[in-house]
Protein backbone atom coordinates (compact mmCIF):
# COMPACT_ATOMS: atom_id res chain seq x y z
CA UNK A 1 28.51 10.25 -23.70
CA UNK A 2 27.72 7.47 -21.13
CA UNK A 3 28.37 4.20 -21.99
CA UNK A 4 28.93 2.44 -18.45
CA UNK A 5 25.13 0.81 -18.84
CA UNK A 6 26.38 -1.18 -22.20
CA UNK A 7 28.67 -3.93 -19.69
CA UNK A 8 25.73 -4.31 -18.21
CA UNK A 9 23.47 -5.06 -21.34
CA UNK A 10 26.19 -7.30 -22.12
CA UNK A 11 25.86 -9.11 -19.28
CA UNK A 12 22.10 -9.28 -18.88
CA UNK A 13 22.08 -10.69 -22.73
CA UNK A 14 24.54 -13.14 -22.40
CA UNK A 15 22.77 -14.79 -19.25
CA UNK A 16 19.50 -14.38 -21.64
CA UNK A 17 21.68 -16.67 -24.19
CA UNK A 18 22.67 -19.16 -21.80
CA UNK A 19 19.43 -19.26 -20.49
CA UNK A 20 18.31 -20.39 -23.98
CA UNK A 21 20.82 -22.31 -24.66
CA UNK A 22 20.26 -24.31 -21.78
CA UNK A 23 16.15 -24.19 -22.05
CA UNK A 24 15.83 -22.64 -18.52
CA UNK A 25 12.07 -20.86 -19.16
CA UNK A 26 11.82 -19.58 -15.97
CA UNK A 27 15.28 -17.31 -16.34
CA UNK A 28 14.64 -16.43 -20.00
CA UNK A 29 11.65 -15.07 -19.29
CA UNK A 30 12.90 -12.25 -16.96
CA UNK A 31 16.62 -12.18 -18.86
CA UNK A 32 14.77 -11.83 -22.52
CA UNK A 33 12.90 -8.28 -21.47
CA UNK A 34 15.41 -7.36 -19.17
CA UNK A 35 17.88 -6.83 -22.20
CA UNK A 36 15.46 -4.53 -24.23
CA UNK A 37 15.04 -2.39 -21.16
CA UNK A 38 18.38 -2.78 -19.98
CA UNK A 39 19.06 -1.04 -23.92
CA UNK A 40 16.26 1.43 -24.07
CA UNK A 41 17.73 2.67 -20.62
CA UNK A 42 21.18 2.81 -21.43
CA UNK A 43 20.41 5.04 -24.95
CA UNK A 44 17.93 7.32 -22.78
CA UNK A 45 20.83 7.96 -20.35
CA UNK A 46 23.19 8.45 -23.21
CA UNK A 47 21.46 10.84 -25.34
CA UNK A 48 18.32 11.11 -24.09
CA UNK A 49 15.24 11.14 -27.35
CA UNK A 50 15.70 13.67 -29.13
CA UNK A 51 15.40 14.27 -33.01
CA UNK A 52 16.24 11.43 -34.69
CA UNK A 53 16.85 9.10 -31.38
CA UNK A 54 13.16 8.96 -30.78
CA UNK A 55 12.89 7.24 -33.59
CA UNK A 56 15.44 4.90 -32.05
CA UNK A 57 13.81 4.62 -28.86
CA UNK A 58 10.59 3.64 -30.18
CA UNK A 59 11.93 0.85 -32.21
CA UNK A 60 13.57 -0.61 -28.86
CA UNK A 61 10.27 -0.15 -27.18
CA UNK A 62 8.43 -2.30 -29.74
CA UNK A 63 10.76 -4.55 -29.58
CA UNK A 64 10.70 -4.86 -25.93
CA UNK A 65 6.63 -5.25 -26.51
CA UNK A 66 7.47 -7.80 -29.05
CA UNK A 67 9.46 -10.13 -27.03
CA UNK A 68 6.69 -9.76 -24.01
CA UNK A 69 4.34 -11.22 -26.67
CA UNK A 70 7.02 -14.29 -28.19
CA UNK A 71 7.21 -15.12 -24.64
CA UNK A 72 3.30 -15.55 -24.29
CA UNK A 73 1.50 -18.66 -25.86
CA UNK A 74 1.41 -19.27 -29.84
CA UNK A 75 -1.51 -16.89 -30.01
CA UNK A 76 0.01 -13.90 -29.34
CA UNK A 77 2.67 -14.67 -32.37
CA UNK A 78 0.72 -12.12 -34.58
CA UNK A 79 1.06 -9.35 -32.10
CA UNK A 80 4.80 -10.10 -31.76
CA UNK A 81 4.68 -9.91 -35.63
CA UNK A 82 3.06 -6.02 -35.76
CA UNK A 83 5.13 -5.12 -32.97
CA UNK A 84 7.97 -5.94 -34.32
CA UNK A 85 7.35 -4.27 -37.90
CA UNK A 86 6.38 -1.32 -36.44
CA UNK A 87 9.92 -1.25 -34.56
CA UNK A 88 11.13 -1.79 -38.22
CA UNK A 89 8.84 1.27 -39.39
CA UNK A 90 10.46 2.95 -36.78
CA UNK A 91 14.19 2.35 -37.47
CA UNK A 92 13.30 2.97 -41.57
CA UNK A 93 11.92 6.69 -39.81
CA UNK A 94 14.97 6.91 -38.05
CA UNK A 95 17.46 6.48 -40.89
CA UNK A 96 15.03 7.73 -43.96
CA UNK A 97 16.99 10.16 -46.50
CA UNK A 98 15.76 11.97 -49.42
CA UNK A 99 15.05 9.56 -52.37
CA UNK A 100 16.70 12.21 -55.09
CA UNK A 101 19.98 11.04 -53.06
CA UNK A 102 19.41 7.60 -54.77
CA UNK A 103 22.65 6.22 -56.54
CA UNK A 104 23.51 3.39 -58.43
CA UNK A 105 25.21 2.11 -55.30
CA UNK A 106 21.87 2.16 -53.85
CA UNK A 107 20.37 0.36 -57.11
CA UNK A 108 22.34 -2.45 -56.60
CA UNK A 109 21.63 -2.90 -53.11
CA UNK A 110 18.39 -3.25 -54.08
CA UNK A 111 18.88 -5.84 -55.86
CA UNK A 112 20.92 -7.46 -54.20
CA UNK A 113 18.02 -7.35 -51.23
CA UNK A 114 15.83 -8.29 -54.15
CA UNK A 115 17.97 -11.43 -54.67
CA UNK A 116 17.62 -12.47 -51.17
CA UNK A 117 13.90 -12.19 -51.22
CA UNK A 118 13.42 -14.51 -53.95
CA UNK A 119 15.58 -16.97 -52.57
CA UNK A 120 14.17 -16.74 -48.77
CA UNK A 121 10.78 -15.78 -49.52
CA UNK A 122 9.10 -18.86 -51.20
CA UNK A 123 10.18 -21.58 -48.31
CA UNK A 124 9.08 -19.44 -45.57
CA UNK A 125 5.33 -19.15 -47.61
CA UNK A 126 5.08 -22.87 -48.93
CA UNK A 127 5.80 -23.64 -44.78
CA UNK A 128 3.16 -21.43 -43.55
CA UNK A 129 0.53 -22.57 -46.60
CA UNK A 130 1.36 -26.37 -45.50
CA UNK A 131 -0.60 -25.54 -41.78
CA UNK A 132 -3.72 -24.65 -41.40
CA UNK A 133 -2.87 -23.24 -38.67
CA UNK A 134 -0.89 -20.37 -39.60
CA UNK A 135 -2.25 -19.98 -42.88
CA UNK A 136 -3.39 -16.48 -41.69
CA UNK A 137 -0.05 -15.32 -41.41
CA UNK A 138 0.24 -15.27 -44.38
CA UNK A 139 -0.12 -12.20 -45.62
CA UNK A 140 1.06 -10.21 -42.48
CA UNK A 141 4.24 -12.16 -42.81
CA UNK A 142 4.77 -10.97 -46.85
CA UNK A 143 4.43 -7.43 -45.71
CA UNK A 144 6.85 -7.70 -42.66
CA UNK A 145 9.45 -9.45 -44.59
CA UNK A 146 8.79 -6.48 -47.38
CA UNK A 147 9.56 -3.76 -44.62
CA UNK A 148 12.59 -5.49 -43.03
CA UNK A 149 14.05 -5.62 -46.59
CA UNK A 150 13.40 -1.72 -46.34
CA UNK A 151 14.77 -1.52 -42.63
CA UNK A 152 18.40 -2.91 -44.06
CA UNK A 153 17.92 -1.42 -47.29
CA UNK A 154 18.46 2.20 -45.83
CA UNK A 155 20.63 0.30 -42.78
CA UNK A 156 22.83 -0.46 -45.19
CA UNK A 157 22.68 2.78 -47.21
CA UNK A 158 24.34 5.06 -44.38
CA UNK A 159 27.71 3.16 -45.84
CA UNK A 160 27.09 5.52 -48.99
CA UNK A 161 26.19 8.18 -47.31
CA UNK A 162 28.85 11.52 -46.39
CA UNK A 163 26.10 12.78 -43.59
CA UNK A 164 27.32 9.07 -41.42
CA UNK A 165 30.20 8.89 -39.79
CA UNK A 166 32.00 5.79 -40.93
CA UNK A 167 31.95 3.96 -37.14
CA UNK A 168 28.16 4.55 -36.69
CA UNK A 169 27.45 3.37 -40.61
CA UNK A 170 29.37 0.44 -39.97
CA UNK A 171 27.09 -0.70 -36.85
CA UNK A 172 24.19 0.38 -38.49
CA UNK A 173 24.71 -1.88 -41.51
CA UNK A 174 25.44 -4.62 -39.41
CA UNK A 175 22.41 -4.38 -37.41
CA UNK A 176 20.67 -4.04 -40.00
CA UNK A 177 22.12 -7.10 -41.85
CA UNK A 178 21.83 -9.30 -38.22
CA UNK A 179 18.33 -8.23 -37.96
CA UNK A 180 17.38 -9.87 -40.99
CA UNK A 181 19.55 -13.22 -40.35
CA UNK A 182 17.68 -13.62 -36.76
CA UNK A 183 14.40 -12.81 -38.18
CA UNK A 184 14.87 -15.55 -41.19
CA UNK A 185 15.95 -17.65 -39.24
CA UNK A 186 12.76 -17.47 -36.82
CA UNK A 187 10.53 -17.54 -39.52
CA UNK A 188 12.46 -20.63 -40.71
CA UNK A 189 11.88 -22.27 -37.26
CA UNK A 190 8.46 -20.99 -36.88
CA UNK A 191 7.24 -22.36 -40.41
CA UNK A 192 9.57 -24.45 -42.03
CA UNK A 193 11.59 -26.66 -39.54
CA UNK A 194 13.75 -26.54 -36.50
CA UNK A 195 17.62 -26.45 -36.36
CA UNK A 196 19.86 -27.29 -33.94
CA UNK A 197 20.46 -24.71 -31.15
CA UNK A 198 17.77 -22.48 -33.17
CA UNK A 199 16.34 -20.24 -30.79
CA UNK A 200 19.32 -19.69 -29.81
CA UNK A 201 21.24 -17.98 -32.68
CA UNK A 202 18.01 -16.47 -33.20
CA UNK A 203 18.45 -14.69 -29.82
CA UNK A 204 21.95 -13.89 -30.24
CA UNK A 205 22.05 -12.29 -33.68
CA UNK A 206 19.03 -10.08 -32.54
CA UNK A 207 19.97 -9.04 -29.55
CA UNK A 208 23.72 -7.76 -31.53
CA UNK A 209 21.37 -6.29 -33.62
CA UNK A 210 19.82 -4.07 -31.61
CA UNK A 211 22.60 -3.14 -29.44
CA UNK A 212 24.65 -2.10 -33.15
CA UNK A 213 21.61 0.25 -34.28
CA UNK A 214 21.63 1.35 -30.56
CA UNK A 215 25.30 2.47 -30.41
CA UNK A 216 25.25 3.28 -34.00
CA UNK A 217 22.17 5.67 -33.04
CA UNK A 218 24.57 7.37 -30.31
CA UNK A 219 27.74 8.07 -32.02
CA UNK A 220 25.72 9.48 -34.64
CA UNK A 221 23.11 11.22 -33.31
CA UNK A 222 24.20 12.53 -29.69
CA UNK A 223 25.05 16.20 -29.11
């Protein structure tokens, strides 16, 4: 299994983070792609997209579409939004398992998701009711933050599960998890209210996101 390309991700990330940490546009907006396709690479050279893995390496391509369009102008925030769910469609095809496997470990994780929703959910919807401008959101917003809770619902679920190996389970729950922190906390910024150095945790817990489900995707999946 190659994993020589991951330093580099590393790298090409954590110039991305200074570059928003610093506000330097002009580097973030070759460092921000450059990590997604720095990552899609690195798992195509690994394992290449086979069975499961495509599944994988389509989420990592929306999500490299999805940070061409957050880089664009406010109008293209919708078309961030569906490209980013259907990463999250992708990742939930990736990691599906038979419902009749459904125990009450997996009961209370739902709930427990559940819990979070209700707590999360109304800010983010009184903030986008109180603009007109985003208003339209809405709706598309309710259903993406529905399928991300299903994304780290079955995320999560590879910890109960004897078909994951306990390494790649681990990094899949806590991608998982990180992908819903960054993404409430850009929905927070986006519709609610900034907080300090914002964008930038935003950036950082995504971008460990996708490189856990990445690596989680290899040990588990590669031949």
């Amino acid at each position: 299994m190659k994993t020589g390309w991951l330093s580099i991700v590393l790298l090409v990330a954590m110039l991305d983070w200074y570059a928003v940490w610093h506000e330097k546009e002009r580097l973030n907006r070759f460092t921000k792609p450059a990590t997604m396709m720095v990552l899609l690479g690195g798992l195509g050279l690994s394992t290449g997209f086979d069975g499961n893995l495509k599944w994988f390496g389509w989420a990592l391509g929306f999500g490299l579409l999805g940070d061409i369009f957050l880089l664009r102008p406010q109008r293209y925030f919708f078309y961030g939004l569906l490209a980013f769910l259907l990463g999250h469609l992708a990742y939930i095809a990736g990691l599906w398992f038979p419902l009749s496997m459904l125990r009450l470990s997996h009961f209370i994780l739902m709930a427990v998701i559940v819990l979070l929703l209700v707590f999360i959910a109304p800010r983010i919807l009184k903030g986008i009711s109180s603009r007109a401008s985003s208003r339209k959101l809405k709706l598309p917003v309710i259903f993406y933050m529905l399928v991300i809770s299903v994304m780290v619902f079955f995320s999560v679920s590879t910890l109960f599960s004897a078909d994951w190996q306990q390494p790649a389970a681990g990094l899949t729950a806590i991608g998982g998890c990180l992908f819903f922190c960054s993404d409430t906390m850009l929905a927070y910024r986006e519709f609610v209210a900034d907080f300090p150095k914002g964008r930038f945790w935003v950036r950082v817990t995504y971008h460990l996101a996708q490189i856990a489900l990445t690596l989680a995707a290899i040990l588990q999946f590669s031949a």
